[in-house]
N, C-alpha and C. Protein backbone atom coordinates (compact mmCIF):
# COMPACT_ATOMS: atom_id res chain seq x y z
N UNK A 1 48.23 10.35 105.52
CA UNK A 1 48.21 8.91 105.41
C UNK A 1 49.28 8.36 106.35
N UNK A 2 48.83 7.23 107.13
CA UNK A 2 49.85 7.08 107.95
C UNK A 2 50.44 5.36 107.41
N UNK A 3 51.89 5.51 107.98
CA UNK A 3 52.92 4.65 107.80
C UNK A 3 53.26 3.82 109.01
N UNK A 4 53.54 2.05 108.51
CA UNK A 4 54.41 1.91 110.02
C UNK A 4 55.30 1.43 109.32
N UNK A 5 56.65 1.13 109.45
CA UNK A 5 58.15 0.15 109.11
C UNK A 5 58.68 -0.07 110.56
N UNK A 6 59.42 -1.05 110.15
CA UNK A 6 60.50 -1.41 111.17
C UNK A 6 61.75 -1.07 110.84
N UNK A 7 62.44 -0.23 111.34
CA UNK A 7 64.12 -0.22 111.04
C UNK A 7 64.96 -0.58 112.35
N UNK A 8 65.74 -1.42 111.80
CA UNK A 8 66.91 -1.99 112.98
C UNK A 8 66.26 -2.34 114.24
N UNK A 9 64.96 -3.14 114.10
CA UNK A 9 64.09 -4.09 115.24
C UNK A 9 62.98 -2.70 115.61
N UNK A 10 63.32 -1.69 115.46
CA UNK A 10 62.59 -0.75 116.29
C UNK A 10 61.35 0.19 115.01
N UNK A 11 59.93 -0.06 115.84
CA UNK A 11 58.99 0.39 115.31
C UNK A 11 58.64 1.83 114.83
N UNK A 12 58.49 2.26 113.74
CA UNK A 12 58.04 3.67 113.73
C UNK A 12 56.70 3.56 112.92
N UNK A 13 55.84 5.05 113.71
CA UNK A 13 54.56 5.03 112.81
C UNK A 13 55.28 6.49 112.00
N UNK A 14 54.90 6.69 110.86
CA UNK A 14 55.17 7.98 110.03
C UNK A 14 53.96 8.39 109.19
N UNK A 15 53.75 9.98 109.68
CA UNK A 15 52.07 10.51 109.04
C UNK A 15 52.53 11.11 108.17
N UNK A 16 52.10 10.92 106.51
CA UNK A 16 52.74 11.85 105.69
C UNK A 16 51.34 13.03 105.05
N UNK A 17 51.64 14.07 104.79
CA UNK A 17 50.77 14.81 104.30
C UNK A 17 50.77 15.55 103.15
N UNK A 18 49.94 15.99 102.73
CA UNK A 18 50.12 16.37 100.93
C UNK A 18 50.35 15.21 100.06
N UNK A 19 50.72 16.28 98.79
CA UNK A 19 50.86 14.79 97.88
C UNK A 19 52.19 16.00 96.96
N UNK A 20 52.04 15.05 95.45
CA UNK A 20 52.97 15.65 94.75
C UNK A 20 54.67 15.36 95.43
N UNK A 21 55.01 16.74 95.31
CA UNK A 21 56.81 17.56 95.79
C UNK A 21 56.74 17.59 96.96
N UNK A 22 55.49 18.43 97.65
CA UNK A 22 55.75 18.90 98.90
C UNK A 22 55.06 17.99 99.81
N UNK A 23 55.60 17.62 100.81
CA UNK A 23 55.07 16.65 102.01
C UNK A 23 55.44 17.34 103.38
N UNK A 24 54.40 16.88 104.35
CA UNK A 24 54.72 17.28 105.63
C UNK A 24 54.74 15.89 106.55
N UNK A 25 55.92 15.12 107.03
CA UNK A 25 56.32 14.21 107.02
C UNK A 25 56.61 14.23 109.37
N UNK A 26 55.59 13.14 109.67
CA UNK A 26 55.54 13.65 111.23
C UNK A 26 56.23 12.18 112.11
N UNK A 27 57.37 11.90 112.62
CA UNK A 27 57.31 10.77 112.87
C UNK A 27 56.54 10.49 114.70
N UNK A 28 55.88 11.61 114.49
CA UNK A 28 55.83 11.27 116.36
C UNK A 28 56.06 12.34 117.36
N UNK A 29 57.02 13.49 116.66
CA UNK A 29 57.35 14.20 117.35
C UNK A 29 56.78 15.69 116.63
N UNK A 30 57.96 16.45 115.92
CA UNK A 30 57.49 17.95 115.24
C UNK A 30 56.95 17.25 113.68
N UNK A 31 55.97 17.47 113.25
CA UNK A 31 56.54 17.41 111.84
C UNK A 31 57.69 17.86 111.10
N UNK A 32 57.55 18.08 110.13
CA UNK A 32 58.79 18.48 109.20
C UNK A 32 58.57 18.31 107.20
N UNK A 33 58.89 19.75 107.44
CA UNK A 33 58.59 19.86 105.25
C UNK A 33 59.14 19.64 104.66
N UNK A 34 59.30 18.61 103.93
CA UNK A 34 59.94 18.38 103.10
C UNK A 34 60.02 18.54 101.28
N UNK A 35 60.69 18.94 100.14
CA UNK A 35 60.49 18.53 99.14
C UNK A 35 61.07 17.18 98.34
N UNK A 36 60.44 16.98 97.56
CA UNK A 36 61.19 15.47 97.16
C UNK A 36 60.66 15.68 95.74
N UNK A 37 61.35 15.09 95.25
CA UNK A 37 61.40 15.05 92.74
C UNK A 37 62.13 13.73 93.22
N UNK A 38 61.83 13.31 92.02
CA UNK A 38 62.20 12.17 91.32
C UNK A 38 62.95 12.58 90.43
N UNK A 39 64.27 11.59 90.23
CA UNK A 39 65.34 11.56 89.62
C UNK A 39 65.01 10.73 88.61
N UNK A 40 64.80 9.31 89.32
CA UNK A 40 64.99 8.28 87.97
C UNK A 40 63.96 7.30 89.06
N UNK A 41 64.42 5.90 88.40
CA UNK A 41 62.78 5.03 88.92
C UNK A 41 63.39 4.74 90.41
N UNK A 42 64.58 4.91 91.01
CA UNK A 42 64.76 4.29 92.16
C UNK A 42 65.84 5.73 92.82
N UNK A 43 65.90 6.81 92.45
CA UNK A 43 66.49 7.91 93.01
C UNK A 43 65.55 9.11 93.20
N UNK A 44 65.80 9.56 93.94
CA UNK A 44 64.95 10.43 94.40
C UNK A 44 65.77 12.14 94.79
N UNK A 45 65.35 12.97 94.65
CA UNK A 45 66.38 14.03 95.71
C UNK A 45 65.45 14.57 96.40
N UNK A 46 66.13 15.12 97.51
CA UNK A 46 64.84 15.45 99.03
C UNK A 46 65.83 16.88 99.42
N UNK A 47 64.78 17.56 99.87
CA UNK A 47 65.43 18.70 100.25
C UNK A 47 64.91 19.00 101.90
N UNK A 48 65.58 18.92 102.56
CA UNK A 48 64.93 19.11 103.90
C UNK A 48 65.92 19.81 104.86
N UNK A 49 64.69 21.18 105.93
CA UNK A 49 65.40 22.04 106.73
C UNK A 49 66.66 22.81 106.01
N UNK A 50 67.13 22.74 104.58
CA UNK A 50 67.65 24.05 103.52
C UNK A 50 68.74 22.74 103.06
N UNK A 51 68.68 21.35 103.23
CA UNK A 51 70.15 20.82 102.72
C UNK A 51 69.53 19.65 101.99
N UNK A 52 70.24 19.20 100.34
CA UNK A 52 69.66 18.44 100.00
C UNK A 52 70.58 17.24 100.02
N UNK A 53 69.58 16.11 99.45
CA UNK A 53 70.39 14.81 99.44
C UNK A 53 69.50 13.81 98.50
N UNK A 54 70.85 13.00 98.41
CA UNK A 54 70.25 12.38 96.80
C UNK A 54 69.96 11.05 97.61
N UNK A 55 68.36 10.49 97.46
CA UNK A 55 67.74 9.03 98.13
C UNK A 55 68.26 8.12 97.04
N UNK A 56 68.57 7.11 97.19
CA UNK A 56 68.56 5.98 95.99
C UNK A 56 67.84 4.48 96.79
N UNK A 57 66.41 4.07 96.08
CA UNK A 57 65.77 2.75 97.07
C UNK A 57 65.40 1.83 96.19
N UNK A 58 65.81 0.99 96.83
CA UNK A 58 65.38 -0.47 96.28
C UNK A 58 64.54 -1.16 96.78
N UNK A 59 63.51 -1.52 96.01
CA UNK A 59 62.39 -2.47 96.71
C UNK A 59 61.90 -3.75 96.04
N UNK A 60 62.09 -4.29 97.37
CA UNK A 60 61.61 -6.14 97.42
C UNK A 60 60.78 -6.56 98.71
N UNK A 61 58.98 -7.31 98.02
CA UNK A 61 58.36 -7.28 98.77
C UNK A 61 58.14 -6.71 99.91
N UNK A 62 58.15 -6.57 101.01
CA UNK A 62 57.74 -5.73 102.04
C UNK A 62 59.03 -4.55 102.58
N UNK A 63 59.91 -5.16 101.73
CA UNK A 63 61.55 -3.95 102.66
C UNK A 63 62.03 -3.01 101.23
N UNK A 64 62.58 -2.20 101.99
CA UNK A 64 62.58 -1.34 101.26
C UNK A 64 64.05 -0.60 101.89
N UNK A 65 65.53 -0.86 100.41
CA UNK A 65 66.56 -0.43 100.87
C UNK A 65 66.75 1.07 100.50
N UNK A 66 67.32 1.63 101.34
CA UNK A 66 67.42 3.54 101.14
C UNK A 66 68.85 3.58 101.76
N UNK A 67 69.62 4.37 100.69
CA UNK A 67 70.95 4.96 100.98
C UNK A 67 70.26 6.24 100.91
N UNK A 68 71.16 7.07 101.85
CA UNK A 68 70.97 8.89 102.09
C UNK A 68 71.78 9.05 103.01
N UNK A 69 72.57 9.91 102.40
CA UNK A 69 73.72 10.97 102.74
C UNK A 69 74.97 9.85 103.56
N UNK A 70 74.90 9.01 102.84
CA UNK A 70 76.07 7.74 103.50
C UNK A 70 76.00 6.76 104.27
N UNK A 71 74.21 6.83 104.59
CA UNK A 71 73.70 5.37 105.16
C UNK A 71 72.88 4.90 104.96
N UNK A 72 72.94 3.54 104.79
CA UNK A 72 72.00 2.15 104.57
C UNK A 72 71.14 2.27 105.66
N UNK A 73 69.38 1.96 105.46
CA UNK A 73 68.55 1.78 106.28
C UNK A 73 67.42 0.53 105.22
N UNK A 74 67.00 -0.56 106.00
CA UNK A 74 66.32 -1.28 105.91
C UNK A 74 64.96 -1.15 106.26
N UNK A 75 63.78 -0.27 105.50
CA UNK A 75 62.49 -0.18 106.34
C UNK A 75 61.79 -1.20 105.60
N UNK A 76 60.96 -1.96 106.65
CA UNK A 76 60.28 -3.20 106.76
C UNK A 76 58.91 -2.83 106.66
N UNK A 77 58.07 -2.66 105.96
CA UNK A 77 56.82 -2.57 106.12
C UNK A 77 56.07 -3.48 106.86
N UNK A 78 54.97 -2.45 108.45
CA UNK A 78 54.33 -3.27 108.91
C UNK A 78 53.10 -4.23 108.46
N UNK A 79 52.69 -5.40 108.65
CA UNK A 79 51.59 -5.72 108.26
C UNK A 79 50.34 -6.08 109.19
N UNK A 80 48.90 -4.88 108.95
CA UNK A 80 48.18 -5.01 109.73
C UNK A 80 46.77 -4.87 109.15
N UNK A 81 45.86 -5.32 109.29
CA UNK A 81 44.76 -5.00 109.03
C UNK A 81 44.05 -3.44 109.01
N UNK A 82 43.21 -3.50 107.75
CA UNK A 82 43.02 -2.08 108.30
C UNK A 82 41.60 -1.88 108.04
N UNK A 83 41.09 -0.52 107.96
CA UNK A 83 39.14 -1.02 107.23
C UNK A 83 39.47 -1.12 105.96
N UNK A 84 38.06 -0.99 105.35
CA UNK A 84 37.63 -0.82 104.14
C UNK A 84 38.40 -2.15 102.96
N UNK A 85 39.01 -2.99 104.08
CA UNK A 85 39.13 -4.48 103.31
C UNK A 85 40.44 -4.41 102.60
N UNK A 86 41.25 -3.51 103.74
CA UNK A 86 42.76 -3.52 103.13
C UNK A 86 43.68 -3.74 104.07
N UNK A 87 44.66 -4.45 104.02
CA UNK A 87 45.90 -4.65 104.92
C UNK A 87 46.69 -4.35 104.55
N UNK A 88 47.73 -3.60 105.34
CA UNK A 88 48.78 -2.97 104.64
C UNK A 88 49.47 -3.55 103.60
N UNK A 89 49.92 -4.76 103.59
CA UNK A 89 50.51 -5.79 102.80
C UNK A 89 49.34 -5.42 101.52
N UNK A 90 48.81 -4.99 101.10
CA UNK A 90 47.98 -4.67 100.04
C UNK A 90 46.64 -5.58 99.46
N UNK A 91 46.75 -6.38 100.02
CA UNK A 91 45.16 -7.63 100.13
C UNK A 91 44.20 -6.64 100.24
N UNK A 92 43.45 -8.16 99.60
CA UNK A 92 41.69 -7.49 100.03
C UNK A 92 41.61 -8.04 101.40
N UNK A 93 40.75 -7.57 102.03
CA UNK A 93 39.58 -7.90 103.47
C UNK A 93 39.10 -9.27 102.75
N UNK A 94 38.62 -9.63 104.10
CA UNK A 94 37.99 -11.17 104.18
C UNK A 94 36.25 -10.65 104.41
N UNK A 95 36.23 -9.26 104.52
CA UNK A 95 34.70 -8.98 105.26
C UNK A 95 34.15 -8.56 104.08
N UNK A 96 34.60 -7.86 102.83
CA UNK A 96 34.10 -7.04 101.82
C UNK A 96 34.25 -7.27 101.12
N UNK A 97 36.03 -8.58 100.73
CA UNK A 97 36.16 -8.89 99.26
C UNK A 97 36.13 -8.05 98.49
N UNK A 98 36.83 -7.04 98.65
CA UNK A 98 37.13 -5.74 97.62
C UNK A 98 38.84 -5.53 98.22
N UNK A 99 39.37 -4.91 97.26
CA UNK A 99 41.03 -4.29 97.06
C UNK A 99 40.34 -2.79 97.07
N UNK A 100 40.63 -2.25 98.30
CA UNK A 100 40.80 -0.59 98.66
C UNK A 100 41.79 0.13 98.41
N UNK A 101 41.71 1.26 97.73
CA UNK A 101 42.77 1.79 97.65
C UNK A 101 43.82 2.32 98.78
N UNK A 102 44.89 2.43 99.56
CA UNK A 102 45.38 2.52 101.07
C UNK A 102 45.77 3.94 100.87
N UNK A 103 45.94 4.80 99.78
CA UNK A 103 46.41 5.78 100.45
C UNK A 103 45.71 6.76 98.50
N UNK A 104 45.60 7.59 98.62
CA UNK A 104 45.21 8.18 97.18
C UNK A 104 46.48 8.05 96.52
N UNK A 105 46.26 8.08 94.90
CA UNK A 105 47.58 7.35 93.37
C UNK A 105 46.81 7.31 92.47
N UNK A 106 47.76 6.75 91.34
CA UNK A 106 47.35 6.88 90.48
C UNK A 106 47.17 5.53 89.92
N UNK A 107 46.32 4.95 89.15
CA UNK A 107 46.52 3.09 88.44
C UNK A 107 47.28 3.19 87.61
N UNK A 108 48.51 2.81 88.32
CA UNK A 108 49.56 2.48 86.81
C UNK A 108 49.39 1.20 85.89
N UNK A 109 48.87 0.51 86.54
CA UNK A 109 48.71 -1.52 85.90
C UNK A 109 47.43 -1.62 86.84
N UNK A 110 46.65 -2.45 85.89
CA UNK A 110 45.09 -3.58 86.09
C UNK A 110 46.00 -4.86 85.91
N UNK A 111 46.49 -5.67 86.67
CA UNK A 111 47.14 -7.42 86.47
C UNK A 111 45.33 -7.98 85.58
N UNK A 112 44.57 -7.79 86.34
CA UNK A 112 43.34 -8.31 86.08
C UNK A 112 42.03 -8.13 85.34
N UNK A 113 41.45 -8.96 84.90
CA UNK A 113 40.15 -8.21 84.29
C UNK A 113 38.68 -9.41 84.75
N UNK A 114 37.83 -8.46 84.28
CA UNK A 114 36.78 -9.23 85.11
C UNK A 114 36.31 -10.06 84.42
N UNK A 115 35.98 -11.42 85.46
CA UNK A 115 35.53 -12.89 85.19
C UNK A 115 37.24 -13.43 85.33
N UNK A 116 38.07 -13.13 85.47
CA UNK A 116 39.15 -13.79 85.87
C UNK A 116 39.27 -14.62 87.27
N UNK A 117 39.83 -15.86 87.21
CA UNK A 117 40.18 -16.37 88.33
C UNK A 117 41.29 -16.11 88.79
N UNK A 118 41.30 -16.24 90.52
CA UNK A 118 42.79 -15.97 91.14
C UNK A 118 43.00 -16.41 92.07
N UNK A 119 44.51 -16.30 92.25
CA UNK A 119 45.19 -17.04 93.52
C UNK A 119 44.97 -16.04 94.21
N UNK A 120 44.88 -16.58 96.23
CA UNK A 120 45.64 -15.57 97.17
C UNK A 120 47.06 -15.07 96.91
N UNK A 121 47.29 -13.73 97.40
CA UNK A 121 48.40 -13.51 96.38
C UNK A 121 48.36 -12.90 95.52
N UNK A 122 48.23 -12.38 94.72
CA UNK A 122 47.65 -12.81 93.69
C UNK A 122 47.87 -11.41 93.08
N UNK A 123 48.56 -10.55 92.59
CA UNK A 123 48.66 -9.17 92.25
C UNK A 123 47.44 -9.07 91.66
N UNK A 124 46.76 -7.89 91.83
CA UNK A 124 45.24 -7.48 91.20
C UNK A 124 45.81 -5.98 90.43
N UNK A 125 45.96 -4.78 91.27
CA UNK A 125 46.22 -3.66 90.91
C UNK A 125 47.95 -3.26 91.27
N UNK A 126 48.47 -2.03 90.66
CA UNK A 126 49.28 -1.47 91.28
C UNK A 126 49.11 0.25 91.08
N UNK A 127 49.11 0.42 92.06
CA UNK A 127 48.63 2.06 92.23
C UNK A 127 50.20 2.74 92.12
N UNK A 128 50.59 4.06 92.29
CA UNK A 128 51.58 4.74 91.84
C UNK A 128 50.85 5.50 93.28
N UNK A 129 52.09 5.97 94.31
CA UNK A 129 51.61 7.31 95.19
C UNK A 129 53.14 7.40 95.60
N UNK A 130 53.62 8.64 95.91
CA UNK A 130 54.39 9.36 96.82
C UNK A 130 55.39 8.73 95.87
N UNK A 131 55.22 8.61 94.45
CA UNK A 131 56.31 8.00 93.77
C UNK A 131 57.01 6.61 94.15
N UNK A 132 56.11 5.72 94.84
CA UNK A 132 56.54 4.34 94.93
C UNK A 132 55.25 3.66 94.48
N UNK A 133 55.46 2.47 93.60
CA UNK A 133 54.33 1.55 93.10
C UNK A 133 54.01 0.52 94.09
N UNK A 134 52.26 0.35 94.48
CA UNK A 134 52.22 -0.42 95.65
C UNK A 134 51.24 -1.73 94.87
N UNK A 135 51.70 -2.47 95.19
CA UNK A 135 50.58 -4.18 94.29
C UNK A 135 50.08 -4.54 95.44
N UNK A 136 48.17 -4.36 95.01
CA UNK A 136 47.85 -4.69 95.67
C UNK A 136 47.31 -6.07 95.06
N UNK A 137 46.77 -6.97 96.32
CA UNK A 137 46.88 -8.52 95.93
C UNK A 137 45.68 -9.04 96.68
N UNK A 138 44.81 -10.00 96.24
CA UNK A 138 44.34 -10.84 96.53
C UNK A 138 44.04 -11.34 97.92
N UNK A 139 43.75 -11.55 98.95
CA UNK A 139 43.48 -12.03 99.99
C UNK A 139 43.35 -12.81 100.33
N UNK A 140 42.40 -13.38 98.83
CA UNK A 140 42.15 -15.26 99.16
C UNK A 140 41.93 -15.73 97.47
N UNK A 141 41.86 -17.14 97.25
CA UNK A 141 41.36 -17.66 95.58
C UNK A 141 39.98 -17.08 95.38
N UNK A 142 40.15 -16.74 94.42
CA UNK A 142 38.42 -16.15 93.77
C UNK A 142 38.33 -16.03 92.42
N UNK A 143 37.16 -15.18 92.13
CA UNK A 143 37.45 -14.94 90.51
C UNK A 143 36.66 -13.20 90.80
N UNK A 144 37.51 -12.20 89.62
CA UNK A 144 36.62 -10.93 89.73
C UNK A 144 35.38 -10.45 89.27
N UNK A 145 34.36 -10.18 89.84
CA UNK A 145 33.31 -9.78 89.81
C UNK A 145 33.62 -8.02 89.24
N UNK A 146 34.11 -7.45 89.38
CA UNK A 146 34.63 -6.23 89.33
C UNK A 146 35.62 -5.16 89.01
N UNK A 147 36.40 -4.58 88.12
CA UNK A 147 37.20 -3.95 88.51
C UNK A 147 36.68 -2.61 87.59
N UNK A 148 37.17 -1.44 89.18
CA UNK A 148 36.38 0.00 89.17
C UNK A 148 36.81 1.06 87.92
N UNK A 149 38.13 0.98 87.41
CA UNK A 149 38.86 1.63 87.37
C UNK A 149 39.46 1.19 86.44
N UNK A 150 40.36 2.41 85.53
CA UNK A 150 41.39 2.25 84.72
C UNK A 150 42.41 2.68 84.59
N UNK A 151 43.21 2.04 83.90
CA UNK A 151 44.71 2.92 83.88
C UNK A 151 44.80 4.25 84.01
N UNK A 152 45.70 4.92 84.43
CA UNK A 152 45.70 6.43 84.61
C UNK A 152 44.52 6.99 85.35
N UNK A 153 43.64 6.60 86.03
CA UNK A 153 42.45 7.35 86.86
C UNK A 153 43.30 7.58 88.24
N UNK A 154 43.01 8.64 88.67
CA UNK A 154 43.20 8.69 90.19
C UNK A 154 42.34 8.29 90.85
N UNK A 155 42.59 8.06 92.27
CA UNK A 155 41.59 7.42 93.12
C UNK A 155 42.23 7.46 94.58
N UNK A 156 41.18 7.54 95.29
CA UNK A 156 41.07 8.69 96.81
C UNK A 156 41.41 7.63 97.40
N UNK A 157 41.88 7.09 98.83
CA UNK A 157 41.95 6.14 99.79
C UNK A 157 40.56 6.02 100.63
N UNK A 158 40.57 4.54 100.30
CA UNK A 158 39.50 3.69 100.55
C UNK A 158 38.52 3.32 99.71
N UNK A 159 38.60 3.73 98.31
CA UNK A 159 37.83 3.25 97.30
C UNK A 159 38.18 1.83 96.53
N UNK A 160 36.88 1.34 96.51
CA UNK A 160 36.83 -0.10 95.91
C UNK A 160 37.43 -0.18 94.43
N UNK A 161 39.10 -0.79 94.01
CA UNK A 161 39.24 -0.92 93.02
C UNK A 161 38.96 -2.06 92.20
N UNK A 162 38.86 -3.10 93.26
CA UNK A 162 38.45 -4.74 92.50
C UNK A 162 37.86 -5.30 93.60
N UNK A 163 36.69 -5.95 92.95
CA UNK A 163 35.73 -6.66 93.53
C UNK A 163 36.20 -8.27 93.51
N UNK A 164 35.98 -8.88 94.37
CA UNK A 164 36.42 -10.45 94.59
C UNK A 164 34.99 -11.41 94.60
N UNK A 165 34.87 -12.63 94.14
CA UNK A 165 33.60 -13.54 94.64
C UNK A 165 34.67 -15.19 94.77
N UNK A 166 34.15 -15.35 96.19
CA UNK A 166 34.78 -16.80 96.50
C UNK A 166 34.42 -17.45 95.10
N UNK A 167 35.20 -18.29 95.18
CA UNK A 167 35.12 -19.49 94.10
C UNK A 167 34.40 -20.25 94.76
N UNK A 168 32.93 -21.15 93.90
CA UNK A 168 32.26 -22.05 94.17
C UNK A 168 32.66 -23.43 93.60
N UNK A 169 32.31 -24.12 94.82
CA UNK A 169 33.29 -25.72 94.85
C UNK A 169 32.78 -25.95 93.19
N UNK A 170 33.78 -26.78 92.99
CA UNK A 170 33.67 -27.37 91.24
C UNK A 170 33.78 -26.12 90.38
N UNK A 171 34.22 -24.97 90.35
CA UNK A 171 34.42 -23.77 89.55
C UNK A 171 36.42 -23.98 89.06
C-alpha cells in the first residue's frame, strides 16, 4: 500500500508491505524490515536493522506528530485522488459515490446507518490498519443508500463500505 506525507516541505512516497508486526517499509530506495507492537493507543515500539525505539504519535486531521529516538517529525498527509472513489483524505469519489476502503483494516466504528442524511465531511466509517484509525468521510451532502459492513469485519482495499445518493432538491 502506498503512502505520500510531507515532512519539513519535502515530499515522500512510502510503500508499506505486509500487515500485522512485520512490515517491509520502501521509501524509494532499499526497502527495509521492520517490526512494530503497539504499546498503548499513541506509542508504538519498532525494531529496525537489530535496534529498537519507542514511537510515541499524535494525530490531528491530516498531520501526524512522531517523536523517535529524540526527534520531532511532522508528517503531513498528501491529498490526492485515487480510484475506486477514494482520496486519500478519506472521501468518497464524485464518480461512484461509494467510501472505498484505501488500504485493507479492520471497522472499528459505522458513524452511519442507512437512510441517514449527511454533510460533506462528514465522518461515515473508521477503519483500524497498521494500527492507526483512518475516518473516512463523505465527499459531498447526501443520504446513505448503503452500508456494506460491520463492526469488526475485515475488508481488502478498494471495497465499497458506504454507498452515497445525492440529495434530491426539497429532501
Amino acid at each position: 500500500m502506498g503512502y505520500e506525507f510531507t515532512v519539513a516541505g519535502k515530499q515522500w512516497a512510502v510503500e508499506v508491505q505486509g500487515h500485522g508486526e512485520h512490515l517491509q517499509v520502501d521509501f524509494g530506495n532499499e526497502p527495509v524490515d521492520i517490526d512494530l507492537r503497539r504499546i498503548s493507543d499513541n506509542t508504538l515500539s519498532l525494531s529496525l536493522a537489530g535496534r529498537q525505539y519507542r514511537v510515541f504519535i499524535a494525530a490531528r486531521e491530516k498531520k501526524y506528530y512522531v517523536h523517535v529516538g529524540g526527534r520531532h517529525f511532522c508528517l503531513e498527509e498528501v491529498v490526492q485522488s485515487g480510484t475506486g472513489g477514494y482520496a486519500r483524505d478519506g472521501s468518497a469519489g464524485p464518480a461512484d459515490r461509494s467510501v472505498s476502503a484505501p488500504m485493507p483494516g479492520t471497522i472499528v466504528s459505522i458513524l452511519v446507518k442507512e437512510g441517514d442524511k449527511v454533510e460533506k465531511n462528514q465522518g461515515l466509517v473508521i477503519v483500524e490498519s497498521m494500527k492507526m484509525e483512518n475516518t473516512l468521510r463523505a465527499q459531498m451532502p447526501g443520504k446513505v443508500a448503503k452500508v456494506h459492513f460491520k463492526v469488526g469485519d475485515l475488508v481488502d482495499t478498494g471495497v465499497s463500505l458506504v454507498e452515497l445518493v445525492p440529495l434530491e432538491s426539497g429532501s
